[in-house]
N, C-alpha and C. Protein backbone atom coordinates (compact mmCIF):
# COMPACT_ATOMS: atom_id res chain seq x y z
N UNK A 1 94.93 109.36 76.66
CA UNK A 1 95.96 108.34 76.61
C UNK A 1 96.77 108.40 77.90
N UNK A 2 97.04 107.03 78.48
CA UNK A 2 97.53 107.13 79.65
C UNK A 2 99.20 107.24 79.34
N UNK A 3 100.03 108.31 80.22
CA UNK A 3 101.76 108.65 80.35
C UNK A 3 102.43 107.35 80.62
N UNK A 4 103.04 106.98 79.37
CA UNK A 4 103.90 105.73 80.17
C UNK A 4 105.33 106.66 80.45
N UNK A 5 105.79 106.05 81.22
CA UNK A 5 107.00 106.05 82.26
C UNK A 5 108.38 105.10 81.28
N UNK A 6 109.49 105.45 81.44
CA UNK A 6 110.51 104.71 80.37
C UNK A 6 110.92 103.79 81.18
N UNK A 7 110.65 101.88 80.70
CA UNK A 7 110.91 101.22 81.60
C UNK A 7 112.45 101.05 82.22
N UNK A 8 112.67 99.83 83.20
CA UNK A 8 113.71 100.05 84.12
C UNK A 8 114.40 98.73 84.08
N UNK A 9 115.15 98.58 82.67
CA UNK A 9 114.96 97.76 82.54
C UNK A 9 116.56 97.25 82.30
N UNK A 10 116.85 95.74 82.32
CA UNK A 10 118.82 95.86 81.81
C UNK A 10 118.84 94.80 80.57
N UNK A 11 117.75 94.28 80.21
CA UNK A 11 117.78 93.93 78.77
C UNK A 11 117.65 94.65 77.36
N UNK A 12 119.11 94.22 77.05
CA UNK A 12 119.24 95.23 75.83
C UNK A 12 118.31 95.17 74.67
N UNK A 13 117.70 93.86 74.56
CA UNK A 13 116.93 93.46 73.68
C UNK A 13 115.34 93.82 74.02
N UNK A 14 114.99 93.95 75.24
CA UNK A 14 113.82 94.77 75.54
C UNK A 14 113.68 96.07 75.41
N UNK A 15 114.76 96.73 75.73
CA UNK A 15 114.71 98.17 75.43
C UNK A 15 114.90 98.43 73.81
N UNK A 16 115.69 97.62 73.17
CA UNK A 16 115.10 98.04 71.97
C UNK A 16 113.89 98.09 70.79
N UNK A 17 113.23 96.40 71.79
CA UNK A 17 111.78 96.59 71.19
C UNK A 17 111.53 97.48 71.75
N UNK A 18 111.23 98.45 73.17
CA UNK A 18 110.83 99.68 73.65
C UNK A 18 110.55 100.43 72.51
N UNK A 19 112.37 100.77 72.51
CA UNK A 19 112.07 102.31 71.49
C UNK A 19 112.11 102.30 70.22
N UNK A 20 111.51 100.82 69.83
CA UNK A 20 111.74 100.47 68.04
C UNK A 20 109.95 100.93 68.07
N UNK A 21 109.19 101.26 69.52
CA UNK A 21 107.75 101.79 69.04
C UNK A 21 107.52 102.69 69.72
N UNK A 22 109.00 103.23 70.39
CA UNK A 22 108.24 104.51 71.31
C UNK A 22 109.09 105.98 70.44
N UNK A 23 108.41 106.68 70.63
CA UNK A 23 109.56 108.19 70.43
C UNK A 23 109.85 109.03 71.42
N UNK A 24 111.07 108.71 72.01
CA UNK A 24 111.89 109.75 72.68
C UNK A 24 111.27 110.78 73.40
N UNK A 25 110.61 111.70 72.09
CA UNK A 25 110.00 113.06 72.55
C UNK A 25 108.91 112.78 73.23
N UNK A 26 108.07 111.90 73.53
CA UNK A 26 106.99 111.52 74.39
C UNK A 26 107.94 111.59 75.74
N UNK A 27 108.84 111.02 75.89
CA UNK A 27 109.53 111.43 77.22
C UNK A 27 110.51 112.24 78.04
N UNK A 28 110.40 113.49 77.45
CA UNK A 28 111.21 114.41 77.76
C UNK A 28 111.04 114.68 78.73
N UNK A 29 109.80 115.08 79.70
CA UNK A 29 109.96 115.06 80.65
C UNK A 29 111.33 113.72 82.04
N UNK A 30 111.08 112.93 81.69
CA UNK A 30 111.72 111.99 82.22
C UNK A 30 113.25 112.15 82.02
N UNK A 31 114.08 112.91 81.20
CA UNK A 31 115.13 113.28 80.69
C UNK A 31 115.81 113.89 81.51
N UNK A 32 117.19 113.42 81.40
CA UNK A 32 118.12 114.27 82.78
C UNK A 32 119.52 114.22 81.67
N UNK A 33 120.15 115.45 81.73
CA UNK A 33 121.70 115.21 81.25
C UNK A 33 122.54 115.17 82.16
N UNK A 34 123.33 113.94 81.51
CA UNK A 34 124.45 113.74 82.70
C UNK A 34 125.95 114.16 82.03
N UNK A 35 126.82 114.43 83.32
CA UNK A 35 128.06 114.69 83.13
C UNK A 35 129.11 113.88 82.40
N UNK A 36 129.33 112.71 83.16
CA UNK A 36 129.86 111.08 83.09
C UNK A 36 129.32 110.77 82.04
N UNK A 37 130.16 109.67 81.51
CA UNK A 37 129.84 108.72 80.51
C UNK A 37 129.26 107.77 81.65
N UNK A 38 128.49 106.89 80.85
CA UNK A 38 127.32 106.10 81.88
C UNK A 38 127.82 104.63 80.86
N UNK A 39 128.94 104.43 80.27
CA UNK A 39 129.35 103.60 79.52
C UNK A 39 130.73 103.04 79.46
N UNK A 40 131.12 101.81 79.65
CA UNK A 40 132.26 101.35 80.25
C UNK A 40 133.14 101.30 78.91
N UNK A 41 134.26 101.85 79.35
CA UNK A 41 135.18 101.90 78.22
C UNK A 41 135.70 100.56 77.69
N UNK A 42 134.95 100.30 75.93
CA UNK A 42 135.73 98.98 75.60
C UNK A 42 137.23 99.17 74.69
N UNK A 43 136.94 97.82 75.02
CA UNK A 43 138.55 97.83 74.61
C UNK A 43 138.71 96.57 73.07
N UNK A 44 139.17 96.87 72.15
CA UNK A 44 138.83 96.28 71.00
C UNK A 44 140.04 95.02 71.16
N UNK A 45 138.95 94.16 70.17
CA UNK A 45 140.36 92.40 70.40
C UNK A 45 140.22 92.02 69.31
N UNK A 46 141.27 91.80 68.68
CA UNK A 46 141.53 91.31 67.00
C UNK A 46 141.84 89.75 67.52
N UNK A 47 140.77 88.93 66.86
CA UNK A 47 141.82 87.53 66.79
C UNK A 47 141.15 87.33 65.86
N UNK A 48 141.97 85.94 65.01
CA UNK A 48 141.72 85.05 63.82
C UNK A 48 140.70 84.35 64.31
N UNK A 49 139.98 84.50 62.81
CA UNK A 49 139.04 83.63 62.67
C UNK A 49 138.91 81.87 63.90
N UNK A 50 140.35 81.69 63.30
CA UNK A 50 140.44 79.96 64.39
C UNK A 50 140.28 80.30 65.93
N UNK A 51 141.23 81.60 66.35
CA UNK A 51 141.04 82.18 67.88
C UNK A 51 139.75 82.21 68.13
N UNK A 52 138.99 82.96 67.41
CA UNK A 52 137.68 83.36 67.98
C UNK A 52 136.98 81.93 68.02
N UNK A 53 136.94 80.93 66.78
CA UNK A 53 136.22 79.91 66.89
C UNK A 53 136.46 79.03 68.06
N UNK A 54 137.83 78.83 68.85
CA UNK A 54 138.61 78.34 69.86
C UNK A 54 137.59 78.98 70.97
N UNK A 55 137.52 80.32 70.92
CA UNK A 55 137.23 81.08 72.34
C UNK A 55 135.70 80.68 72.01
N UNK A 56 134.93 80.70 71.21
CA UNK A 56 133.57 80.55 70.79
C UNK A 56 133.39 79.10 71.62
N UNK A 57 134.08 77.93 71.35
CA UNK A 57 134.17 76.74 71.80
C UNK A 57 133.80 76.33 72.92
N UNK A 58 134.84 77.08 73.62
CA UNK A 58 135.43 77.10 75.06
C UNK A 58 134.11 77.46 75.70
N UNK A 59 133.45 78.83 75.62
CA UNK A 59 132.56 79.56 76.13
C UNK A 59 131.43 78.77 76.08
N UNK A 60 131.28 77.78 74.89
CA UNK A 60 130.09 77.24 75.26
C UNK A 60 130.02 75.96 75.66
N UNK A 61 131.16 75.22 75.60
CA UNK A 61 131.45 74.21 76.63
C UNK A 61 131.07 74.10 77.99
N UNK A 62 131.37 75.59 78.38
CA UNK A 62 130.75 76.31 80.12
C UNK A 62 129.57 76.84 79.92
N UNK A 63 129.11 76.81 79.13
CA UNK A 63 127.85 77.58 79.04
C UNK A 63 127.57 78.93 79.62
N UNK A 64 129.07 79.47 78.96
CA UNK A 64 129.13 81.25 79.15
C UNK A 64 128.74 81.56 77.74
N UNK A 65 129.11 83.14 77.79
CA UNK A 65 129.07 83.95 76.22
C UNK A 65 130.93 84.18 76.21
N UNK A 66 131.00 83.81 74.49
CA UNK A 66 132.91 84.21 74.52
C UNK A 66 132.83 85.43 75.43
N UNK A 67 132.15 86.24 75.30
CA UNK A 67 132.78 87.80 76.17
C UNK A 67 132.91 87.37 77.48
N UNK A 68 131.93 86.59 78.25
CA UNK A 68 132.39 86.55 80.21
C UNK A 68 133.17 85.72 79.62
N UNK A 69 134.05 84.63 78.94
CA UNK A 69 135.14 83.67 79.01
C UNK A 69 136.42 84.80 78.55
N UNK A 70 136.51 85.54 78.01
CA UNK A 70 138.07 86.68 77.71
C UNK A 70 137.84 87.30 78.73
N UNK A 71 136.48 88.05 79.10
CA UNK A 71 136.91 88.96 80.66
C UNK A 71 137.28 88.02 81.84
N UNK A 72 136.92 86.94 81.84
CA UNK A 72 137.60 85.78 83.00
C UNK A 72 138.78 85.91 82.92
N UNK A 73 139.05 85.44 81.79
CA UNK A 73 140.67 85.31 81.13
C UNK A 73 141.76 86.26 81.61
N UNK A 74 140.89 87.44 81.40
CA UNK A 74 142.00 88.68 81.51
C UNK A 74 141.57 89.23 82.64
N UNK A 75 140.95 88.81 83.73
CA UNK A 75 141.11 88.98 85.11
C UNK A 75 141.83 88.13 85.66
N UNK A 76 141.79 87.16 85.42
CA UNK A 76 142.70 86.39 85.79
C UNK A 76 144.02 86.56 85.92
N UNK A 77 144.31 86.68 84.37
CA UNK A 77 145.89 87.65 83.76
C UNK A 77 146.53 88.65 84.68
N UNK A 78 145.74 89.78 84.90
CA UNK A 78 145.61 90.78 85.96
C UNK A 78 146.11 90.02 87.08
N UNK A 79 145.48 89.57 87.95
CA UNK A 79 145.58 89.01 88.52
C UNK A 79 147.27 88.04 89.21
N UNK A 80 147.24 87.38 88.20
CA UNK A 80 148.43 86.88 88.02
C UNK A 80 150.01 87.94 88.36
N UNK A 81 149.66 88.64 87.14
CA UNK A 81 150.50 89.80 86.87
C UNK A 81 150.65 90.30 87.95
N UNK A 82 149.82 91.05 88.64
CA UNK A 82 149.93 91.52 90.10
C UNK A 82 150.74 90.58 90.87
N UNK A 83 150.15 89.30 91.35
CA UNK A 83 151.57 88.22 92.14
C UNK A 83 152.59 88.77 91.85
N UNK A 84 153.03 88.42 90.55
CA UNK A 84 154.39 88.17 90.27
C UNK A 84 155.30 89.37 90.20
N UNK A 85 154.35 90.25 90.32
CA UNK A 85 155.36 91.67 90.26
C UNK A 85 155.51 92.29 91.81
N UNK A 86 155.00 91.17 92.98
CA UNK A 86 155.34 91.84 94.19
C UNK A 86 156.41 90.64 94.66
């Protein structure tokens, strides 16, 4: 049987068909532990049902996902905030 290699890949949905048929232990060799979290710290957002359906709206009006339309949002915010406080 030929060694597959763990692909290289940034779809989340490919890598999970991956390892919904691979096992792990076939690739130990390939295995490195790291120090760092390799994972961006989220940050949780409560809105109502109507908010989210609003932001749901919006996002696909532009033909984003709600998530890049709130991280716009709140770079923006940032953004802002910074001006006005110099």
């Amino acid at each position: 049987m030929k060694h597959q290699k763990i692909p290289q890949i940034d779809s989340i949905q490919e890598l999970a068909n991956f390892w919904d048929t691979h096992d792990l232990t076939d690739f130990e060799n390939e295995l490195e532990e790291v120090q760092e979290s390799v994972f961006e710290p989220i940050v949780p957002l409560a809105l109502t049902p109507e908010e989210a359906a609003a932001v749901t709206a919006a996002a696909k009006s532009r033909g984003i996902s709600p998530l890049m339309l709130i991280r716009e949002w709140v770079t923006e915010g940032i953004k802002a905030s910074a001006k006005s406080a110099n």
